[in-house]
Protein backbone atom coordinates (compact mmCIF):
# COMPACT_ATOMS: atom_id res chain seq x y z
CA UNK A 1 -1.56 -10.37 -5.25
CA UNK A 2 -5.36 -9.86 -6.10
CA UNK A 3 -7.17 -8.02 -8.63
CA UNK A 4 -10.67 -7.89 -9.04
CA UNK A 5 -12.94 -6.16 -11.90
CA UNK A 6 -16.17 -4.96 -11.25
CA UNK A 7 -18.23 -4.24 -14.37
CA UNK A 8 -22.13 -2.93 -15.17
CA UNK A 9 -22.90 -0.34 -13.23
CA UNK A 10 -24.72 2.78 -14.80
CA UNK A 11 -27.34 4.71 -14.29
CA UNK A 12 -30.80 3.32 -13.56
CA UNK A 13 -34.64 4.55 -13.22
CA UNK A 14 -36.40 3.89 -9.73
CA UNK A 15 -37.71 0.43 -9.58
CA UNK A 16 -35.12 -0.79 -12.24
CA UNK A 17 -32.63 -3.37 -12.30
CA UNK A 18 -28.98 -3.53 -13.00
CA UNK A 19 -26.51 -6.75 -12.50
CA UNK A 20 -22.80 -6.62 -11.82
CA UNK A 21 -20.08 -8.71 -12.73
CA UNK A 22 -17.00 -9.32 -10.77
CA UNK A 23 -14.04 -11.29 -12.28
CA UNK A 24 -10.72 -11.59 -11.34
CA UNK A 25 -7.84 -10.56 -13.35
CA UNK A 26 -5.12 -11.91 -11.36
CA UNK A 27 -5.89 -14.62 -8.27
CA UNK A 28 -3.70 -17.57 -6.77
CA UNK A 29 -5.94 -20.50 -8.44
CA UNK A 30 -9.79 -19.41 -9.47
CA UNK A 31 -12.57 -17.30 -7.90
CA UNK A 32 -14.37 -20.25 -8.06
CA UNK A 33 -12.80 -21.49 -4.96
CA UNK A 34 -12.96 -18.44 -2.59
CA UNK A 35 -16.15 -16.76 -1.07
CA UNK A 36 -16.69 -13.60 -2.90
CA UNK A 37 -18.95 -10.17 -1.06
CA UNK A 38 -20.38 -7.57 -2.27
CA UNK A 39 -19.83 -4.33 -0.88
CA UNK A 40 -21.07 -0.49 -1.21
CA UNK A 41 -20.40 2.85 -0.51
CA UNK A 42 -23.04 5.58 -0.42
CA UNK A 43 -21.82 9.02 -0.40
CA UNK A 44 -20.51 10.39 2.53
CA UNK A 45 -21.38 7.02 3.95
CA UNK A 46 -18.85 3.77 5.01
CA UNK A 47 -18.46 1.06 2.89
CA UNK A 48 -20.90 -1.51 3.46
CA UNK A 49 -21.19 -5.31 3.76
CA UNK A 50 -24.26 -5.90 1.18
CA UNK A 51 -24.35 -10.01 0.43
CA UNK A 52 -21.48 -12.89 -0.34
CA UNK A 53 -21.33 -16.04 -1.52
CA UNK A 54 -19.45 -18.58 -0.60
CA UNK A 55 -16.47 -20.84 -2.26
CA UNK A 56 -17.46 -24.24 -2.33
CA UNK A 57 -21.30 -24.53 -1.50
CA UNK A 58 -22.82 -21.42 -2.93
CA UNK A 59 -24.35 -20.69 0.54
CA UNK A 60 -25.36 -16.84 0.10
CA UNK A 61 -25.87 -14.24 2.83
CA UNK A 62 -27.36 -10.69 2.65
CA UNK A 63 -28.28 -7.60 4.78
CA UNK A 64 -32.24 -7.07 5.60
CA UNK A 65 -31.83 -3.69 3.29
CA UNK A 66 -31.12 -6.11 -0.14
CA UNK A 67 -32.41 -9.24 1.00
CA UNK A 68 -34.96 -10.42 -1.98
CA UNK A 69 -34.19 -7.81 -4.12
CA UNK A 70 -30.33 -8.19 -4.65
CA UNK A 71 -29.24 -11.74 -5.83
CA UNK A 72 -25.65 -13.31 -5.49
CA UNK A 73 -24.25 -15.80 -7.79
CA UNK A 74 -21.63 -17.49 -9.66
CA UNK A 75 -21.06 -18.76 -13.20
CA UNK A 76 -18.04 -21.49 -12.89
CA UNK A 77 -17.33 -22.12 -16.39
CA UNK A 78 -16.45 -18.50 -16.51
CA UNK A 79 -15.57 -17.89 -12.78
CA UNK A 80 -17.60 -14.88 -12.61
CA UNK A 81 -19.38 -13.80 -9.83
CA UNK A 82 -22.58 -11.46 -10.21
CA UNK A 83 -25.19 -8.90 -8.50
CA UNK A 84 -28.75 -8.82 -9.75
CA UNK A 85 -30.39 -5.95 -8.16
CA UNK A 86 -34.13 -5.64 -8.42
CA UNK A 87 -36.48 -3.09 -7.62
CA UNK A 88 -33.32 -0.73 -6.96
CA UNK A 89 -34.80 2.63 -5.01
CA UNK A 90 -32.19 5.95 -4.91
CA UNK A 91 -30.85 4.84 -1.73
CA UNK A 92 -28.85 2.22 -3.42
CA UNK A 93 -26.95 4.86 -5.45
CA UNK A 94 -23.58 3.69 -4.39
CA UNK A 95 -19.91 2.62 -5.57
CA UNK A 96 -20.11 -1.28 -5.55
CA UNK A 97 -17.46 -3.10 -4.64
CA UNK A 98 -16.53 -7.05 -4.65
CA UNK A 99 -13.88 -8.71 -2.30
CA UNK A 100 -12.69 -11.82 -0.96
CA UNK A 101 -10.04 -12.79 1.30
CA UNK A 102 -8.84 -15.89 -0.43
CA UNK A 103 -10.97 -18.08 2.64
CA UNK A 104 -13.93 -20.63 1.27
CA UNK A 105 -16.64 -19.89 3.82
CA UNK A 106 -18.35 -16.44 3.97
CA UNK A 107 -17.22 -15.07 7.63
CA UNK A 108 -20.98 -13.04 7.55
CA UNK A 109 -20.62 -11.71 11.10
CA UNK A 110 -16.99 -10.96 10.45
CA UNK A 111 -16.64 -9.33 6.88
CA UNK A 112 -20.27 -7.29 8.07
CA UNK A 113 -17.46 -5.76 10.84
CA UNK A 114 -13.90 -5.67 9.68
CA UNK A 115 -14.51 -6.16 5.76
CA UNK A 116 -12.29 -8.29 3.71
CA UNK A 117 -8.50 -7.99 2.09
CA UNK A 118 -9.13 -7.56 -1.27
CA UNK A 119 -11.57 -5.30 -3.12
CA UNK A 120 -11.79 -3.91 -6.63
CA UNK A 121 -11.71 -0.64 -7.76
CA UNK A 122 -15.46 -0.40 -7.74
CA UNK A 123 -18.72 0.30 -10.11
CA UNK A 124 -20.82 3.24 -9.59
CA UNK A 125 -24.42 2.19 -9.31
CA UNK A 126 -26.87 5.46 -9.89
CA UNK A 127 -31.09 5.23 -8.76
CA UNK A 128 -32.45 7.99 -9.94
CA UNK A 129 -35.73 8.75 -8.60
């Protein structure tokens, strides 16, 4: 079984920045080993692939809409994995999510289309305008 913990969302002015935390509370081995995404879910919209980084390089992947404003990494000595979002507009009001599927690599193509197994419960991100 997997459990992950997303943490520091909130509410945030237009233009602002926020970062998010994802840690696991209960994971075969660490989340240091396993690629990690980021996902999101806009009202009334689908959930999202947004970025991921992988297990064992760091190699990180985003979507156009986040790409140089969101930021994925990882802090190993305290297996955390985290979301800096820049220059957030309202568009990016959304419930963030973080998943893996236990794998190293980031399947980008693949988790963009059929997601991934395991996702927290979520952080609610708010842009206000």
């Amino acid at each position: 079984q997997v459990q992950l913990v997303e943490s520091g969302g909130g509410l945030v002015q237009f233009g602002g920045s926020l970062e998010l935390s994802c840690t696991a509370s209960v994971i075969r081995g660490t989340l240091n080993e396993y690629a990690v995404a980021w996902f999101r879910q806009a009202p009334g919209e689908e959930r999202e692939g947004i970025s991921c980084i992988a297990g064992r390089d760091d190699r990180t992947f985003y979507v156009d809409s986040v790409k140089d404003r969101f930021f994925v990494s990882r802090d190993r000595a305290k297996n955390i994995v985290y979301l800096r979002m820049t220059q957030l507009k309202p568009n990016d009001t959304a419930v963030y999510y973080c998943a893996t599927d236990l794998g190293h690599l980031c399947y980008w193509g693949g988790l963009l289309k059929y997601g991934m197994d395991y996702y927290g419960k979520g952080s609610l991100v708010t842009v206000s305008s």
